[in-house]
N, C-alpha and C. Protein backbone atom coordinates (compact mmCIF):
# COMPACT_ATOMS: atom_id res chain seq x y z
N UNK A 1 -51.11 -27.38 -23.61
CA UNK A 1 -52.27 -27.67 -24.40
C UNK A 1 -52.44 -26.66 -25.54
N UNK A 2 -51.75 -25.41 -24.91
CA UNK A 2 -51.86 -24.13 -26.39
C UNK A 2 -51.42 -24.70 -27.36
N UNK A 3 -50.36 -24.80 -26.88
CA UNK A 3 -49.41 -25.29 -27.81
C UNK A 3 -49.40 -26.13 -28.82
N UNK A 4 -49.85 -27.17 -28.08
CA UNK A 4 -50.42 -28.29 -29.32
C UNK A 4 -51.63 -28.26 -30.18
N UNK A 5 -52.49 -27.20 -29.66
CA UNK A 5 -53.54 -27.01 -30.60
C UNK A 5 -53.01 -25.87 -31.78
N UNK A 6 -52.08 -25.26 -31.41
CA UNK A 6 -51.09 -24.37 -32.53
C UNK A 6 -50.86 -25.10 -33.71
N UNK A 7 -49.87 -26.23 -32.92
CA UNK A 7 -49.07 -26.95 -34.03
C UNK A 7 -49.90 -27.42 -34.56
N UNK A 8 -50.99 -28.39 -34.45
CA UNK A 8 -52.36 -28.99 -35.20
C UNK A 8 -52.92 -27.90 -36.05
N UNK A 9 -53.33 -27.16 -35.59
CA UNK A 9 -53.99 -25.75 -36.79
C UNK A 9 -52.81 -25.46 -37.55
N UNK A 10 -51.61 -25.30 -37.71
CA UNK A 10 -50.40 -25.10 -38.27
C UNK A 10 -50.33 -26.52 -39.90
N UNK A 11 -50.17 -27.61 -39.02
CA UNK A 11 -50.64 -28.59 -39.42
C UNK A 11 -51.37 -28.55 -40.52
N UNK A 12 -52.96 -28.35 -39.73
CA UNK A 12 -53.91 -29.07 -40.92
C UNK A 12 -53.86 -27.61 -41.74
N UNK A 13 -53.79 -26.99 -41.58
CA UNK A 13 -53.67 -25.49 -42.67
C UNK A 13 -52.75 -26.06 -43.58
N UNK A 14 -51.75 -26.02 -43.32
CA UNK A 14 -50.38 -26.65 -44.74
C UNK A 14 -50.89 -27.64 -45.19
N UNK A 15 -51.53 -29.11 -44.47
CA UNK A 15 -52.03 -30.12 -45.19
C UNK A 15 -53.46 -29.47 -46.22
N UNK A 16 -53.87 -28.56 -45.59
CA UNK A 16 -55.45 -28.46 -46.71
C UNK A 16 -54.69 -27.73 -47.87
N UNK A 17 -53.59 -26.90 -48.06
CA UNK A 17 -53.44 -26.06 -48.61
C UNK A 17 -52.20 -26.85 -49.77
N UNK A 18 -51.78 -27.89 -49.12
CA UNK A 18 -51.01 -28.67 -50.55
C UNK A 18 -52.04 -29.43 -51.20
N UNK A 19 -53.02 -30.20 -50.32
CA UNK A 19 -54.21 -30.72 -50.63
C UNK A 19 -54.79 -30.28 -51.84
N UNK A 20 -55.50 -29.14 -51.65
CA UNK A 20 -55.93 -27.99 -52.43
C UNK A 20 -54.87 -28.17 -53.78
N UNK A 21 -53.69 -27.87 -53.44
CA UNK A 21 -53.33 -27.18 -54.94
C UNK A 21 -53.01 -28.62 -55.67
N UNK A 22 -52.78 -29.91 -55.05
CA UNK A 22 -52.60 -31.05 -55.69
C UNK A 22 -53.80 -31.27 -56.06
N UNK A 23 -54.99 -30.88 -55.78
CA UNK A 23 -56.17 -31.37 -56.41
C UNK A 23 -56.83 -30.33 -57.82
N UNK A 24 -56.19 -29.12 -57.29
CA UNK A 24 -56.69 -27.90 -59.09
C UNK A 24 -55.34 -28.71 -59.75
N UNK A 25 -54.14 -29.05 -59.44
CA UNK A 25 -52.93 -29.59 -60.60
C UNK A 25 -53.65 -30.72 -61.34
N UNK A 26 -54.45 -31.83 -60.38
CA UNK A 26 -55.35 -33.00 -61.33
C UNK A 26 -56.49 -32.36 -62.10
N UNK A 27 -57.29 -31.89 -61.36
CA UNK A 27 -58.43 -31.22 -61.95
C UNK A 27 -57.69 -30.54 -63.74
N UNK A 28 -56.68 -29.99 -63.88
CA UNK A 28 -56.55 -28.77 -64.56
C UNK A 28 -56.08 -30.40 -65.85
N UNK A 29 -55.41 -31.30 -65.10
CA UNK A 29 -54.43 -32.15 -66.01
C UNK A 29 -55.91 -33.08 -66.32
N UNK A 30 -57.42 -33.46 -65.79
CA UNK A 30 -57.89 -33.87 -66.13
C UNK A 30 -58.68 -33.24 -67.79
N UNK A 31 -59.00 -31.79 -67.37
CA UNK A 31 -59.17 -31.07 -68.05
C UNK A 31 -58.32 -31.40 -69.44
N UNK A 32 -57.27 -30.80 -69.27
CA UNK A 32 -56.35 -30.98 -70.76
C UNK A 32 -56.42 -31.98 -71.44
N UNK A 33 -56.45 -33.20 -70.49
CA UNK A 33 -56.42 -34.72 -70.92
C UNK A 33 -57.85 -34.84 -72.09
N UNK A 34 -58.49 -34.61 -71.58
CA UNK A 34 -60.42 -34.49 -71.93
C UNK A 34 -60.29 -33.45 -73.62
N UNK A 35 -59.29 -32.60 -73.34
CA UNK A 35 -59.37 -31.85 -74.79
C UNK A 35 -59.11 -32.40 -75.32
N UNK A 36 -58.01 -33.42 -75.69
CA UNK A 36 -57.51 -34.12 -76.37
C UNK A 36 -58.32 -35.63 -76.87
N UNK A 37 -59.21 -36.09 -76.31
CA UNK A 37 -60.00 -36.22 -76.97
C UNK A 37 -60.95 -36.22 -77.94
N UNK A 38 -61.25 -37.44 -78.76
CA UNK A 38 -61.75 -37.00 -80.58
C UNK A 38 -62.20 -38.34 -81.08
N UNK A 39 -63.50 -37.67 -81.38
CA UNK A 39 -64.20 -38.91 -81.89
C UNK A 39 -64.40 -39.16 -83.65
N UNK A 40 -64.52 -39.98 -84.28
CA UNK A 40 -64.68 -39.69 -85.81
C UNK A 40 -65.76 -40.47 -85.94
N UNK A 41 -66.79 -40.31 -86.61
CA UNK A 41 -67.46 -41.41 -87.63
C UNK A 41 -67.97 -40.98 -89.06
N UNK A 42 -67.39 -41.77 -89.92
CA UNK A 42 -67.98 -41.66 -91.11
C UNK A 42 -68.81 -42.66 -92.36
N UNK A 43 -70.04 -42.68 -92.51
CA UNK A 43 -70.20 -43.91 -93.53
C UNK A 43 -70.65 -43.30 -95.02
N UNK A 44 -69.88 -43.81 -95.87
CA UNK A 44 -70.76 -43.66 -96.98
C UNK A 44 -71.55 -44.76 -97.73
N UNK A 45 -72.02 -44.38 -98.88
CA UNK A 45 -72.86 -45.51 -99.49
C UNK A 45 -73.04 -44.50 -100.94
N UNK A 46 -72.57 -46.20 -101.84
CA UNK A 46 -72.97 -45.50 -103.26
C UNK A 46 -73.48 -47.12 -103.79
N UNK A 47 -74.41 -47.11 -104.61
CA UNK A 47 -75.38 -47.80 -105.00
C UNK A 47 -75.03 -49.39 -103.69
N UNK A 48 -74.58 -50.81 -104.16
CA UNK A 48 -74.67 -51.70 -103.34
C UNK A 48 -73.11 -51.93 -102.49
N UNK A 49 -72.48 -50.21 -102.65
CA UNK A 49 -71.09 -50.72 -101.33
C UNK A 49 -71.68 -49.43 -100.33
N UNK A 50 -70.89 -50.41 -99.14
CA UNK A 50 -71.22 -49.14 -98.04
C UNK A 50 -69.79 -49.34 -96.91
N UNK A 51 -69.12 -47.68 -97.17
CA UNK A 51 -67.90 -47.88 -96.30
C UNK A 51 -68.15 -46.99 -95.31
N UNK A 52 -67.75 -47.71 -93.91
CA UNK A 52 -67.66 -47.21 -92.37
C UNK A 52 -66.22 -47.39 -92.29
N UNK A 53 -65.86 -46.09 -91.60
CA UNK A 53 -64.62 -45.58 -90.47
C UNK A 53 -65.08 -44.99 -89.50
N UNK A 54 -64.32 -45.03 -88.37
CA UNK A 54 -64.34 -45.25 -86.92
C UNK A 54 -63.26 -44.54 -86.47
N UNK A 55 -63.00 -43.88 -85.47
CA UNK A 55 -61.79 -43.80 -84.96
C UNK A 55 -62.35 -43.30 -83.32
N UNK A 56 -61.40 -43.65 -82.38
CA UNK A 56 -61.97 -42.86 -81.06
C UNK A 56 -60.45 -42.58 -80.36
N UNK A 57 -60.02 -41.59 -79.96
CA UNK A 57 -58.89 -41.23 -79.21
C UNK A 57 -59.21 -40.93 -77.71
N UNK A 58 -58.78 -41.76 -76.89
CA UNK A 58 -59.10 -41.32 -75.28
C UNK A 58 -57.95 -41.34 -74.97
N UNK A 59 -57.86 -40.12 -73.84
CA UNK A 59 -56.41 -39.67 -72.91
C UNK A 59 -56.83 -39.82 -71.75
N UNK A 60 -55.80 -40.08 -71.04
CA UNK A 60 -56.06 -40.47 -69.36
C UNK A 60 -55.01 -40.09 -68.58
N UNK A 61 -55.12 -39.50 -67.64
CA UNK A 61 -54.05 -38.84 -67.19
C UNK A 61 -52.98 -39.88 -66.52
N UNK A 62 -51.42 -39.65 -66.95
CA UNK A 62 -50.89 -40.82 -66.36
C UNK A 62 -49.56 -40.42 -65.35
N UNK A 63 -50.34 -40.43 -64.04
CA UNK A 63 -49.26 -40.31 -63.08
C UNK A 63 -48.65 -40.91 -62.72
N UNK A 64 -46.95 -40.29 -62.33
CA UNK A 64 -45.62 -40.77 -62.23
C UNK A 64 -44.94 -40.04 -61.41
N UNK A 65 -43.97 -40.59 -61.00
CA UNK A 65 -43.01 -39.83 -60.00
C UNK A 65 -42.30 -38.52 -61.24
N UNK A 66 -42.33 -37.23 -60.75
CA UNK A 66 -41.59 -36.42 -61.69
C UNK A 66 -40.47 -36.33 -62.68
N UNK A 67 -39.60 -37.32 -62.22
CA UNK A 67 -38.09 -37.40 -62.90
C UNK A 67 -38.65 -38.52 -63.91
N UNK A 68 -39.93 -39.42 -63.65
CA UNK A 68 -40.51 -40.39 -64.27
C UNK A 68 -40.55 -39.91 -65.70
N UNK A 69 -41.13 -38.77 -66.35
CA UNK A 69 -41.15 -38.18 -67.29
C UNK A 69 -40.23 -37.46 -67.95
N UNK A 70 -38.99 -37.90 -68.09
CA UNK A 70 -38.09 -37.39 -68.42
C UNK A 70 -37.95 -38.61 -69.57
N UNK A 71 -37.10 -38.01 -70.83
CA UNK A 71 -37.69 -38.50 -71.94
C UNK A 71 -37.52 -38.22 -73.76
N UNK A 72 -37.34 -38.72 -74.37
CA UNK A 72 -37.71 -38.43 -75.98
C UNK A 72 -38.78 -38.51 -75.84
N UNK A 73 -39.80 -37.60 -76.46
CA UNK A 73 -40.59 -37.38 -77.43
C UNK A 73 -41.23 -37.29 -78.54
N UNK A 74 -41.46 -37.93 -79.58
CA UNK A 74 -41.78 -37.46 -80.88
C UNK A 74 -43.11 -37.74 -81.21
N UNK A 75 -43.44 -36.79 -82.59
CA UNK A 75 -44.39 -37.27 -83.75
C UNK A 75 -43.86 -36.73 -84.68
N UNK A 76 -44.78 -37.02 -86.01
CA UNK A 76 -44.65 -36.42 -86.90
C UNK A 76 -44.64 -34.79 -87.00
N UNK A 77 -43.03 -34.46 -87.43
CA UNK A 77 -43.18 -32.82 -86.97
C UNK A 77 -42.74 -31.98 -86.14
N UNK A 78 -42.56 -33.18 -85.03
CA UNK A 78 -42.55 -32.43 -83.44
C UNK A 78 -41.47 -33.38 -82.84
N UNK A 79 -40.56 -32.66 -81.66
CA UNK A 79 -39.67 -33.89 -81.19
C UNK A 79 -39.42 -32.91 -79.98
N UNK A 80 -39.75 -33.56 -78.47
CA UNK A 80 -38.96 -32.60 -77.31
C UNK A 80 -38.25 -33.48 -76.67
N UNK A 81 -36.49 -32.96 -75.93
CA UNK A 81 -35.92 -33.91 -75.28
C UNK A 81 -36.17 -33.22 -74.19
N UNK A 82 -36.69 -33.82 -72.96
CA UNK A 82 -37.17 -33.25 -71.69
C UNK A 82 -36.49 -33.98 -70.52
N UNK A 83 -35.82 -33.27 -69.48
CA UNK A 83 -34.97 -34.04 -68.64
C UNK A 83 -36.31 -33.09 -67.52
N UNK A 84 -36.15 -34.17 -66.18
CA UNK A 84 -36.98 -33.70 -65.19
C UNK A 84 -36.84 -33.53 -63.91
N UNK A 85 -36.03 -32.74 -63.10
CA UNK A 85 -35.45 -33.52 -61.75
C UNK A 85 -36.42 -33.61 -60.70
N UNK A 86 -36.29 -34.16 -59.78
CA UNK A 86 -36.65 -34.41 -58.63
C UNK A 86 -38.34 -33.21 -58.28
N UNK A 87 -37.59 -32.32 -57.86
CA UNK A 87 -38.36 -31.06 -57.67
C UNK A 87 -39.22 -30.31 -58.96
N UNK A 88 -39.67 -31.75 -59.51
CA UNK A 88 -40.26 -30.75 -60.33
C UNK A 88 -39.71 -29.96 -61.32
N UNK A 89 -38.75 -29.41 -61.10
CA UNK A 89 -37.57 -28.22 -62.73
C UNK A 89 -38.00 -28.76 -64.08
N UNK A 90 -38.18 -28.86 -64.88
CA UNK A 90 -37.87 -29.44 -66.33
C UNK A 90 -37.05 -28.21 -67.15
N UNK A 91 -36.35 -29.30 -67.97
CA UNK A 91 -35.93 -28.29 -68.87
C UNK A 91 -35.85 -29.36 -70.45
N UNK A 92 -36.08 -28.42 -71.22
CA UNK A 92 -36.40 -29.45 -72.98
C UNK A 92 -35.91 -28.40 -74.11
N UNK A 93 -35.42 -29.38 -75.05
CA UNK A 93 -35.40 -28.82 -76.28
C UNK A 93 -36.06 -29.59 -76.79
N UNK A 94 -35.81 -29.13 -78.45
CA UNK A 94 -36.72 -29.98 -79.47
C UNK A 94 -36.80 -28.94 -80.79
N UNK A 95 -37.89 -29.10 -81.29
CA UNK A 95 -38.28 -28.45 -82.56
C UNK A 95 -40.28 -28.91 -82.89
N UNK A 96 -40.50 -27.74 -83.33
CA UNK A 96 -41.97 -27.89 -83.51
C UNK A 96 -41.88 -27.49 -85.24
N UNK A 97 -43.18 -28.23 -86.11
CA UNK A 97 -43.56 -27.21 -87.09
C UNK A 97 -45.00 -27.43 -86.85
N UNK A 98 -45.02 -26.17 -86.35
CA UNK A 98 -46.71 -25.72 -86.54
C UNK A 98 -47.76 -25.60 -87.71
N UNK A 99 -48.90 -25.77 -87.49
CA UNK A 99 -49.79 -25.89 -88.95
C UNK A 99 -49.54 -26.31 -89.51
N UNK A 100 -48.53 -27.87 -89.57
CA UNK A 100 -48.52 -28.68 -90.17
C UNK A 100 -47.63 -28.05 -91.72
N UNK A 101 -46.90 -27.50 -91.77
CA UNK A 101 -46.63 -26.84 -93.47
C UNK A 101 -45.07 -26.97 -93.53
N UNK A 102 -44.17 -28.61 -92.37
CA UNK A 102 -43.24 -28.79 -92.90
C UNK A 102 -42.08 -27.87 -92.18
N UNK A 103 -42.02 -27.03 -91.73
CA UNK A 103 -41.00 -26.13 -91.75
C UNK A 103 -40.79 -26.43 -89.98
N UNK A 104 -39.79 -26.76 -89.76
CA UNK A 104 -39.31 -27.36 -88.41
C UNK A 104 -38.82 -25.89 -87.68
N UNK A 105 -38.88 -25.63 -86.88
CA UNK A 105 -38.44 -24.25 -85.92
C UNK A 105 -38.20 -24.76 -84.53
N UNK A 106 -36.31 -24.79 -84.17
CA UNK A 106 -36.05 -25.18 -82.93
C UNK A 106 -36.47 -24.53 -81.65
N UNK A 107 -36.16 -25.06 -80.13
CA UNK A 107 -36.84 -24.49 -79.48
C UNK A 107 -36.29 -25.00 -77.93
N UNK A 108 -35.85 -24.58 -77.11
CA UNK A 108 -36.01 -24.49 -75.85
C UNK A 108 -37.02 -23.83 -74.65
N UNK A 109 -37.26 -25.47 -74.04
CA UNK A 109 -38.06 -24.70 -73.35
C UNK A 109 -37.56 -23.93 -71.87
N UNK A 110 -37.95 -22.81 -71.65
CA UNK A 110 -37.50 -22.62 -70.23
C UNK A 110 -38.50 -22.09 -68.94
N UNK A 111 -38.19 -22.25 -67.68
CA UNK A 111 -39.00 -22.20 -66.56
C UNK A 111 -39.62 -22.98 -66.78
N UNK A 112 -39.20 -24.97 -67.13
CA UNK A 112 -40.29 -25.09 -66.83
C UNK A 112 -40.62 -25.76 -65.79
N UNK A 113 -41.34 -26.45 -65.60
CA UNK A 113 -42.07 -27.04 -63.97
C UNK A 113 -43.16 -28.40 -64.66
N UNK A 114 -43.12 -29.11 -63.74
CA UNK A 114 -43.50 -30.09 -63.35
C UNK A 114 -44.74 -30.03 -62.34
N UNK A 115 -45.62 -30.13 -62.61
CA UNK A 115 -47.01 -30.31 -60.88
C UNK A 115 -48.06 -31.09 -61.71
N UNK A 116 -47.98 -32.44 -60.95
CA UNK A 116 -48.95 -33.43 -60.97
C UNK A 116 -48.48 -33.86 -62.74
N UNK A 117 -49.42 -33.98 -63.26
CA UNK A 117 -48.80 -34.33 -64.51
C UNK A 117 -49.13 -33.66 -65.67
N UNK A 118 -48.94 -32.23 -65.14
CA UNK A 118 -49.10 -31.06 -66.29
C UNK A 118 -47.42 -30.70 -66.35
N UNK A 119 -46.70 -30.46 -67.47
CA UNK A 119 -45.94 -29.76 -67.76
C UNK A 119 -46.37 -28.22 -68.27
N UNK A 120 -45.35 -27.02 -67.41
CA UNK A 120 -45.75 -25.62 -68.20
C UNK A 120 -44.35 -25.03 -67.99
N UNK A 121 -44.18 -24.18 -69.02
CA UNK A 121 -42.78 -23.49 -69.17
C UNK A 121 -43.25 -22.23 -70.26
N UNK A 122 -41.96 -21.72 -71.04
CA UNK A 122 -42.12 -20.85 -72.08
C UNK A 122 -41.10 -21.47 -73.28
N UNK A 123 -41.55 -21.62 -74.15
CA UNK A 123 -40.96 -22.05 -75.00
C UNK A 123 -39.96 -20.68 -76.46
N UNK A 124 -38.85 -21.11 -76.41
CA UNK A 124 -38.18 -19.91 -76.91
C UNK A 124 -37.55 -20.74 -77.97
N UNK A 125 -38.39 -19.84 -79.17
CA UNK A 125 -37.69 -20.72 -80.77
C UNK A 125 -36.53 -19.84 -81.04
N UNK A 126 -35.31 -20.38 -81.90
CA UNK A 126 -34.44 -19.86 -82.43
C UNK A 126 -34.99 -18.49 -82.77
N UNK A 127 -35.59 -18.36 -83.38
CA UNK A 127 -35.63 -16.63 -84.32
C UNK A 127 -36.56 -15.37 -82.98
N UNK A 128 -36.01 -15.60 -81.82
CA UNK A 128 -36.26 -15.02 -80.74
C UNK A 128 -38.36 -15.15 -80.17
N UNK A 129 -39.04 -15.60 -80.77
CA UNK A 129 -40.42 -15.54 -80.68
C UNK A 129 -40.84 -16.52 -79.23
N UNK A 130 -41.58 -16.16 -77.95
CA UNK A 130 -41.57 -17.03 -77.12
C UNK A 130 -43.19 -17.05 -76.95
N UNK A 131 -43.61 -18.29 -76.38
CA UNK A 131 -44.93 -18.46 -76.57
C UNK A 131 -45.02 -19.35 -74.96
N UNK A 132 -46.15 -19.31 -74.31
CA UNK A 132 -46.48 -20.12 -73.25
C UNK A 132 -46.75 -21.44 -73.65
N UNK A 133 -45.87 -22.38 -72.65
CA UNK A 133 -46.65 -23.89 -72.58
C UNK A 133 -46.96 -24.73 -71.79
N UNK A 134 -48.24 -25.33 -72.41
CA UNK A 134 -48.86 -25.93 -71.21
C UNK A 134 -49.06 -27.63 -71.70
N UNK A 135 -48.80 -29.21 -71.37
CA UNK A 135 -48.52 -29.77 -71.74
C UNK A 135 -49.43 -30.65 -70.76
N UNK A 136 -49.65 -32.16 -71.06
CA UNK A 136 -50.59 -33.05 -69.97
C UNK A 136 -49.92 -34.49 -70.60
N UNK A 137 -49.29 -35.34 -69.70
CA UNK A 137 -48.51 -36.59 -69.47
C UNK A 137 -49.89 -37.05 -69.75
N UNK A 138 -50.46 -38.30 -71.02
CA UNK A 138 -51.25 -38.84 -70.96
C UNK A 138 -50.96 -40.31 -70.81
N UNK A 139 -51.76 -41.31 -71.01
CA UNK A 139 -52.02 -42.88 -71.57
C UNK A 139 -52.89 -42.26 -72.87
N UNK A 140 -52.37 -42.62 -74.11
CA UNK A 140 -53.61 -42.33 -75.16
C UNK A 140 -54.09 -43.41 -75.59
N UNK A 141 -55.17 -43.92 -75.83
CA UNK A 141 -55.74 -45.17 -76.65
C UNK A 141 -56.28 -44.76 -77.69
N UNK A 142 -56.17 -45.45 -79.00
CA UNK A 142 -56.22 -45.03 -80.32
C UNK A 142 -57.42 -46.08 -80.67
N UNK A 143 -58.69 -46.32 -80.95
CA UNK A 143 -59.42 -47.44 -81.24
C UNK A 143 -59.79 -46.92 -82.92
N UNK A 144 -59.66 -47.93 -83.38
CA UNK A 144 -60.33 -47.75 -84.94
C UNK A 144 -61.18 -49.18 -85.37
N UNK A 145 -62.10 -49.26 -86.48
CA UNK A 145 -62.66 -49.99 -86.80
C UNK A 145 -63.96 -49.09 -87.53
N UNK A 146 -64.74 -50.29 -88.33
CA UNK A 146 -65.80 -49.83 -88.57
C UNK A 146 -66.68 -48.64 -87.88
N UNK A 147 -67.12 -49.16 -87.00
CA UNK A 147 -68.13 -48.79 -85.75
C UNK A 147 -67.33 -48.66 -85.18
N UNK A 148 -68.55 -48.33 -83.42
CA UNK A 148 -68.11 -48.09 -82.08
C UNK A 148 -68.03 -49.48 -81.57
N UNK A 149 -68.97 -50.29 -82.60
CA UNK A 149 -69.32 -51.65 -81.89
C UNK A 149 -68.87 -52.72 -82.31
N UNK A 150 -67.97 -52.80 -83.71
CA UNK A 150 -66.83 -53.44 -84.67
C UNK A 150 -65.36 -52.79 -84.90
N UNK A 151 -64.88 -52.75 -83.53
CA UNK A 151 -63.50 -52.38 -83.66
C UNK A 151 -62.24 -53.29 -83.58
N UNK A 152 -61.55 -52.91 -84.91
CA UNK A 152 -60.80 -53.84 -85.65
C UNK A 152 -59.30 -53.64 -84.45
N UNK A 153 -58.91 -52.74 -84.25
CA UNK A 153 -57.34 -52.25 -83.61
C UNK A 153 -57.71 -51.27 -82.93
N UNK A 154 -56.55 -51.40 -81.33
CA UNK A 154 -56.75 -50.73 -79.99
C UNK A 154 -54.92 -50.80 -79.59
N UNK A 155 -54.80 -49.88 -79.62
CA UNK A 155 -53.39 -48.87 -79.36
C UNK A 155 -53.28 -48.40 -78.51
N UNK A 156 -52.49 -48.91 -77.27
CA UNK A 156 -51.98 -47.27 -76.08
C UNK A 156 -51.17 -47.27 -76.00
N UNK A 157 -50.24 -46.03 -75.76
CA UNK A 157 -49.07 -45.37 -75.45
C UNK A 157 -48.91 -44.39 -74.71
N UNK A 158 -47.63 -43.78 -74.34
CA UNK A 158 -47.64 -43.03 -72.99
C UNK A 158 -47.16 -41.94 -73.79
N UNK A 159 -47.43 -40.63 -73.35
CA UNK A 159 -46.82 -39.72 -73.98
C UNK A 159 -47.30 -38.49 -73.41
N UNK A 160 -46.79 -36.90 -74.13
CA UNK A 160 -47.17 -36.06 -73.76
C UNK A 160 -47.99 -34.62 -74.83
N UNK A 161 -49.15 -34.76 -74.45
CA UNK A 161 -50.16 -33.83 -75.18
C UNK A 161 -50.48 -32.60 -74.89
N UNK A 162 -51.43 -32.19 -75.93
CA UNK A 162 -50.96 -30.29 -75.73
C UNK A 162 -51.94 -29.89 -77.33
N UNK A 163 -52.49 -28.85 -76.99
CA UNK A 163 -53.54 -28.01 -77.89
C UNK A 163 -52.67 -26.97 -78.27
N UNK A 164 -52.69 -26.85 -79.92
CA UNK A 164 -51.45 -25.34 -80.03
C UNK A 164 -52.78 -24.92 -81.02
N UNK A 165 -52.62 -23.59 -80.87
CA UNK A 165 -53.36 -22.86 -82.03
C UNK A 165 -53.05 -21.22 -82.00
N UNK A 166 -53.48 -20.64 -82.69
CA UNK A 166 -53.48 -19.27 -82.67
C UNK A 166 -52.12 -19.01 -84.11
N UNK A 167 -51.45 -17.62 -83.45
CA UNK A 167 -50.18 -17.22 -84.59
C UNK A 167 -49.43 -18.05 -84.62
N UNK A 168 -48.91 -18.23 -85.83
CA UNK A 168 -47.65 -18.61 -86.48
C UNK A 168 -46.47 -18.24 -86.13
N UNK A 169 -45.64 -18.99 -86.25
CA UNK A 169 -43.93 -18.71 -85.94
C UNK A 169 -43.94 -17.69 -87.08
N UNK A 170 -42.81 -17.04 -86.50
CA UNK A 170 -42.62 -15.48 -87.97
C UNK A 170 -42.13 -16.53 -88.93
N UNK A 171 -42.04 -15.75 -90.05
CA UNK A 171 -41.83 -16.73 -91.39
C UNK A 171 -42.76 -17.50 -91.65
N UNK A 172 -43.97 -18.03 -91.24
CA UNK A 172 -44.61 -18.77 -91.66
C UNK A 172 -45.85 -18.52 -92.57
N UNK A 173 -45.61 -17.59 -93.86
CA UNK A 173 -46.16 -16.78 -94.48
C UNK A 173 -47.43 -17.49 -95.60
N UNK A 174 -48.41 -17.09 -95.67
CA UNK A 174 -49.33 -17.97 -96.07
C UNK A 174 -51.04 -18.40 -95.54
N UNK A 175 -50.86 -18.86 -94.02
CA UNK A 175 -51.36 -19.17 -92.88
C UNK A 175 -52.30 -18.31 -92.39
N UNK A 176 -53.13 -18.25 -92.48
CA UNK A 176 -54.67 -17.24 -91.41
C UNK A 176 -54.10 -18.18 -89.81
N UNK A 177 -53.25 -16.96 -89.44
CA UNK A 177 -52.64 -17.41 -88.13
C UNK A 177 -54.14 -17.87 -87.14
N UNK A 178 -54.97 -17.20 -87.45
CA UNK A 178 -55.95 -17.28 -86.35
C UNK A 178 -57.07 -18.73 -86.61
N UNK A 179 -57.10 -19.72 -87.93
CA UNK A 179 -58.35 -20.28 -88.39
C UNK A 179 -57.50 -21.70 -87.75
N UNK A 180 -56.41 -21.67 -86.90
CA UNK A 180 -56.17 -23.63 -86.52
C UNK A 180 -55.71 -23.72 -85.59
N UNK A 181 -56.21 -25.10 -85.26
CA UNK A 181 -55.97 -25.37 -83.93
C UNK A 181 -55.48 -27.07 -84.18
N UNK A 182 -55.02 -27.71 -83.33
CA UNK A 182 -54.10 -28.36 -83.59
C UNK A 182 -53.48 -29.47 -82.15
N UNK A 183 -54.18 -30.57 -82.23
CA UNK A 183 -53.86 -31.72 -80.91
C UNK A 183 -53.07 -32.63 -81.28
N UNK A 184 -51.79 -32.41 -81.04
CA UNK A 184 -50.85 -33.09 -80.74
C UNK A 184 -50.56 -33.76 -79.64
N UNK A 185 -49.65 -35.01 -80.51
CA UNK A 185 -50.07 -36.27 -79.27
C UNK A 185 -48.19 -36.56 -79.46
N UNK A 186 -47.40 -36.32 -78.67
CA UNK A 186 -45.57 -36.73 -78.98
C UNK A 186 -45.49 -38.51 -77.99
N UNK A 187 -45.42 -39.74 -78.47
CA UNK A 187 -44.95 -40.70 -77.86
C UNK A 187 -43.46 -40.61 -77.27
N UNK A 188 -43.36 -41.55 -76.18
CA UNK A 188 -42.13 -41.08 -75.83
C UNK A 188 -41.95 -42.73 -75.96
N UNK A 189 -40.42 -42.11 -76.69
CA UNK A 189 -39.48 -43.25 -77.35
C UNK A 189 -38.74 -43.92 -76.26
């Protein structure tokens, strides 16, 4: 009877404790998902015209088996090739240009990992500079139209998102490293 009340406490300890960390991996990927979110509205009016734009971006976290996300990537700017095995490992290249100013800087990522549907690794550009990353597998829906309540076109795609801001890649001379921030959305091809 010891015995088996061992193995049961043995048990439910390991079950609360993957429990646990599978639920801060959603929590954290709900989180990221939610940054990426962005609403627009704008109307103007000059004597008898009046123009409305609309835009609404929602992310949703989109879970998959790990190797599921393995993949091209792109946007404008940005491109990662990400292979994923089993256990979680990832490993990616690609190229980023940050702040938007054109200038492409390659990049491998390494250590990275897979949990729930956050990607995180370190990303190491050619000219030796390495930066932390943290990444969230979304569904994005793109709605535009007038209004919230006259929307013309509704877009989703699967892909993987991510908030960059702060310094600049070296060379990137010009830039108040510190005034941008920057939500990128890469579809996977």
């Amino acid at each position: 009877m010891l015995r088996i009340s061992i193995i049961l406490a043995v048990v439910l300890t390991i079950g609360f404790a993957c429990g646990v960390q599978a639920q801060d991996a959603g929590n954290r990927a709900r989180e990221m998902a939610a940054s990426l979110d962005k609403t627009k509205y704008k109307k103007k009016e000059k004597k008898d015209v009046s123009i409305e734009f609309y835009i609404d971006i929602r992310n949703e976290v989109a879970a998959k088996s790990v190797a599921g996300y393995s993949g091209v990537y792109l946007a404008d700017g940005y491109k990662t090739d990400l292979i994923v095995s089993t256990d979680g490992q990832a490993a990616a290249t690609g190229y980023d240009s940050p702040a938007g100013d054109g200038k492409v800087v390659n990049f491998e990522l390494r250590d990275g990992r897979v949990d729930g549907a956050v990607l995180t690794g370190v990303k190491v550009y050619e000219n030796g500079e390495t930066r932390k990353f943290e990444g969230v597998f979304v569904n994005r829906t793109v709605s535009t139209g007038k209004n919230k309540d006259n929307i013309d076109t509704q877009k989703t795609a699967f892909g993987l998102g991510f908030v960059e801001s702060g310094p600049v890649i070296a060379g990137d001379s010009g830039i108040d490293s510190q005034s941008w921030t920057n939500r990128v959305f890469l579809e996977r091809k």
